[in-house]
Protein backbone atom coordinates (compact mmCIF):
# COMPACT_ATOMS: atom_id res chain seq x y z
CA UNK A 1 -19.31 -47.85 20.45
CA UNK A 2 -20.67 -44.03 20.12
CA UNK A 3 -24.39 -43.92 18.10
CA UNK A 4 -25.14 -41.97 15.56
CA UNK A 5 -27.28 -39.19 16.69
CA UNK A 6 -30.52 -38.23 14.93
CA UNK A 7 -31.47 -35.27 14.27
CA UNK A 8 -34.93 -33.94 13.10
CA UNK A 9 -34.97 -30.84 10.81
CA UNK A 10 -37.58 -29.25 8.67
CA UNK A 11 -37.34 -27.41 5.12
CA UNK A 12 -40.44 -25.02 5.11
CA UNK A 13 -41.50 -22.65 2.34
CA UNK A 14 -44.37 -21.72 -0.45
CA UNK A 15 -44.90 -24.65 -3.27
CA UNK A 16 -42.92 -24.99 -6.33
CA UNK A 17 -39.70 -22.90 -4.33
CA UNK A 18 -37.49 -26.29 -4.60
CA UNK A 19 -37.68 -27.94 -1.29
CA UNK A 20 -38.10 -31.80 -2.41
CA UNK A 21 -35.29 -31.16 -5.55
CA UNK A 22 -32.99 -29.31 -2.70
CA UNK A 23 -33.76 -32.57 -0.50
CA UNK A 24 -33.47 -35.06 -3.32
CA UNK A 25 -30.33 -33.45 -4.91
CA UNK A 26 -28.76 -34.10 -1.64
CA UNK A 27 -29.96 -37.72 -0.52
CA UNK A 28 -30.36 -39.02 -3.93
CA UNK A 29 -27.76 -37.10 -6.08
CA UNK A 30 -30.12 -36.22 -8.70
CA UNK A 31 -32.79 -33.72 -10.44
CA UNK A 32 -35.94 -34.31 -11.50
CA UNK A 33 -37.07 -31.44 -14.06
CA UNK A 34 -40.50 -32.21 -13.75
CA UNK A 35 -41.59 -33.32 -9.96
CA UNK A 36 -45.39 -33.65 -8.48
CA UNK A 37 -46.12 -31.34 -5.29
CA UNK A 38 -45.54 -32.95 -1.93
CA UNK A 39 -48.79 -33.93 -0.66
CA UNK A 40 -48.95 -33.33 3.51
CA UNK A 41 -45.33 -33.91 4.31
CA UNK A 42 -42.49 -36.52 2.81
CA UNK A 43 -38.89 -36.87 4.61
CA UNK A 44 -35.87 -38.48 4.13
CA UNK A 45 -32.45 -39.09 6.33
CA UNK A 46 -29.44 -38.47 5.37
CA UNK A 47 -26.07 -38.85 6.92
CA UNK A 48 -23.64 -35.92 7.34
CA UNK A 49 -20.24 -35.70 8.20
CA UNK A 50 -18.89 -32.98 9.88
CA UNK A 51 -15.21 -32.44 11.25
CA UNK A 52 -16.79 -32.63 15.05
CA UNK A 53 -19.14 -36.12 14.33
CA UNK A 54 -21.16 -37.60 12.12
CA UNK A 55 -24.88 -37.04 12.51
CA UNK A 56 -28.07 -38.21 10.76
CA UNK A 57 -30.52 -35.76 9.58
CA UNK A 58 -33.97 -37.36 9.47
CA UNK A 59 -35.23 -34.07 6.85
CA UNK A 60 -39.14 -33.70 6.96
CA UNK A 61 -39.98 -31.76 3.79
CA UNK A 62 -43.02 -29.34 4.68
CA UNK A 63 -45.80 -29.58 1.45
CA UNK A 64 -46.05 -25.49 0.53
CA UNK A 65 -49.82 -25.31 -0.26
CA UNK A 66 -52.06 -23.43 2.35
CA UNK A 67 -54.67 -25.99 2.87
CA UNK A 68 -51.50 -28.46 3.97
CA UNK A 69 -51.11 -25.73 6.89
CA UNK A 70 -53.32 -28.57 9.29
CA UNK A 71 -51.16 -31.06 8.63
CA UNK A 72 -48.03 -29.22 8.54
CA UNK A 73 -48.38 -28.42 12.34
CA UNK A 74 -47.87 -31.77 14.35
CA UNK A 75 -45.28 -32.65 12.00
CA UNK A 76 -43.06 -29.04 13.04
CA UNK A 77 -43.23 -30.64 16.54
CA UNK A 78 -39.30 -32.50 17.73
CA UNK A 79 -37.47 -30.72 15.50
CA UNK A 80 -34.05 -29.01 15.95
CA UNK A 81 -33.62 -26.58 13.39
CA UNK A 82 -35.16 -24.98 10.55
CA UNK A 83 -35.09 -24.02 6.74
CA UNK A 84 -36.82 -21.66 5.36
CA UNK A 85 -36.43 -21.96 0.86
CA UNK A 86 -37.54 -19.10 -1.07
CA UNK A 87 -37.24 -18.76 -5.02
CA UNK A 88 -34.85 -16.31 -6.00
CA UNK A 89 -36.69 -15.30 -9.21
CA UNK A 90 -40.12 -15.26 -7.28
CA UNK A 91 -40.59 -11.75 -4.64
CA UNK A 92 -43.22 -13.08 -3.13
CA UNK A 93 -41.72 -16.39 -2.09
CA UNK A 94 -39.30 -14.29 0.00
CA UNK A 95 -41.80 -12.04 1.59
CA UNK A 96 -44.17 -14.94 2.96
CA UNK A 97 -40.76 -16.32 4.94
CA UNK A 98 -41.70 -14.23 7.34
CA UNK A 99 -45.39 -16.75 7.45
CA UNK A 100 -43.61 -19.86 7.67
CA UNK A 101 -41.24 -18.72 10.47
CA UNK A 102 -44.33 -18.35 12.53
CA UNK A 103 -45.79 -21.31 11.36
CA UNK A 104 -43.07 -23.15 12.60
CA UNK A 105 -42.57 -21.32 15.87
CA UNK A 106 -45.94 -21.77 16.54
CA UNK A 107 -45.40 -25.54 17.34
CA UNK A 108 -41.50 -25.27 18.32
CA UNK A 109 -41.22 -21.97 20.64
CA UNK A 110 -37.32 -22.08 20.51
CA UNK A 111 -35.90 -23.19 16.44
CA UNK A 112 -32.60 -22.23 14.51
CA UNK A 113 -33.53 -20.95 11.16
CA UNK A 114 -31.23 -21.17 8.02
CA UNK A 115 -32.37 -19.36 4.83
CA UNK A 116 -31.82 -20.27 1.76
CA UNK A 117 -32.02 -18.73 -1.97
CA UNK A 118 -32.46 -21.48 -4.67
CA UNK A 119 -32.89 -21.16 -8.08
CA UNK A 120 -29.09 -19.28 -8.73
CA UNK A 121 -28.96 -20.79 -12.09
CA UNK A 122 -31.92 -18.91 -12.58
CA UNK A 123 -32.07 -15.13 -13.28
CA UNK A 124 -32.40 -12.86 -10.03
CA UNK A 125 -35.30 -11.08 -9.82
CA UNK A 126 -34.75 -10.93 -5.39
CA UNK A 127 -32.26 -8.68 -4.65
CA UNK A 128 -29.44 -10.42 -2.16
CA UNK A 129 -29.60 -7.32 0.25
CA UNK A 130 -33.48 -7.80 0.47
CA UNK A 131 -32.28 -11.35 1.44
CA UNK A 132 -30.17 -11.26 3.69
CA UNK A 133 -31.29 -8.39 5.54
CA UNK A 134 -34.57 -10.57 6.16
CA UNK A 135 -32.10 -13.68 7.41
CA UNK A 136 -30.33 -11.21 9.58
CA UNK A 137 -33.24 -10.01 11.26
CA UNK A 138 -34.12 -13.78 12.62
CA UNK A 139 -30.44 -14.43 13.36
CA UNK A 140 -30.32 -16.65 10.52
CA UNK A 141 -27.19 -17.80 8.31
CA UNK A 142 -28.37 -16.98 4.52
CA UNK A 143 -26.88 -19.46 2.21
CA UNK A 144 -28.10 -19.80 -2.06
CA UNK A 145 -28.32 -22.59 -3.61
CA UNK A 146 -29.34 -24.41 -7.30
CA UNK A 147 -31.10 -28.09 -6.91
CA UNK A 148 -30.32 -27.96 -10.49
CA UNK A 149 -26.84 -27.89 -10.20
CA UNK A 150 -26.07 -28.56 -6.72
CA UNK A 151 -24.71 -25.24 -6.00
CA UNK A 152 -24.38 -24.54 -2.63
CA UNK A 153 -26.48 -27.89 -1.56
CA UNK A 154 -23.68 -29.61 0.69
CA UNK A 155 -23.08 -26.38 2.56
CA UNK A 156 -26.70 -26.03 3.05
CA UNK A 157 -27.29 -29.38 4.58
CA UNK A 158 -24.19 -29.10 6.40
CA UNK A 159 -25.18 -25.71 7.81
CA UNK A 160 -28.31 -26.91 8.99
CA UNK A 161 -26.75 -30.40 10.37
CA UNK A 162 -24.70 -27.53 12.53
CA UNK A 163 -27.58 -26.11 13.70
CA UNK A 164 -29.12 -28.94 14.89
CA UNK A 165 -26.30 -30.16 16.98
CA UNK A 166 -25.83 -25.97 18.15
CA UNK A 167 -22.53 -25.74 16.82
């Protein structure tokens, strides 16, 4: 009898971007319009089927505030691959990705990042070139995505499930 393999990931990003209603859209199936911050850290697993096997994501959820940054580190530390969530409608939120990739290689030396746009049902204020061209110069698949709708949220997860198993 094969296990199930286990994989830890990490969605990273500033505060109010739509980590926890990307997460909770997927494991849960649902959106919450109004939602408290994540205090520290929060995760969930999840189960993911992909044509090759079926894996477990065990998805920490990374609280966006600065003074979490303490915290944040130990709990970077084991996993396989990376998201990085900025808000589409929100410039800055794209331009401190380049922060949180550091933050997270600074406790994993060697992590897969996926990028991700959310808020699509939103209007654009990021252009997509500005976007991509940042995921492109990590190596990074860019992928957008609504928690509102669920745009885009399978392929994310399934993306980063990918990833994890370096496939």
């Amino acid at each position: 009898m094969n296990r199930m393999v286990v994989l830890k990931v990490v969605v990273a990003g500033n505060g109010a971007v739509g980590k926890t209603s990307l997460i909770r859209r997927y494991c849960e199936g649902k959106f919450e319009h109004t939602r408290v911050q994540t205090i520290g850290v929060d995760f969930q697993t999840q189960t993911v089927d992909l044509p090759e096997q079926t894996v477990k994501l065990s998805i920490w959820d990374m609280a966006g505030q600065e003074h979490f940054a303490v915290v944040r580190a130990g709990f970077y530390r084991g996993s396989r691959a990376a998201v990085l969530v900025y808000d589409m409608t929100e410039p800055q939120t794209l331009k401190d990705l380049t922060h949180w990739r550091e933050e997270v290689l600074s406790s994993v030396q060697v992590q897969p990042f996926l990028v991700i746009g959310n808020k699509i049902d939103l209007e654009r204020v990021v252009p997509i070139e500005e976007a991509r061209d940042f995921a492109d110069s990590i190596g990074a698949p860019y992928l957008e995505t609504s928690a509102l709708t669920g745009d885009g949220v399978p392929a994310l997860f399934e993306t980063l499930a990918r990833l994890a198993l370096g496939i």
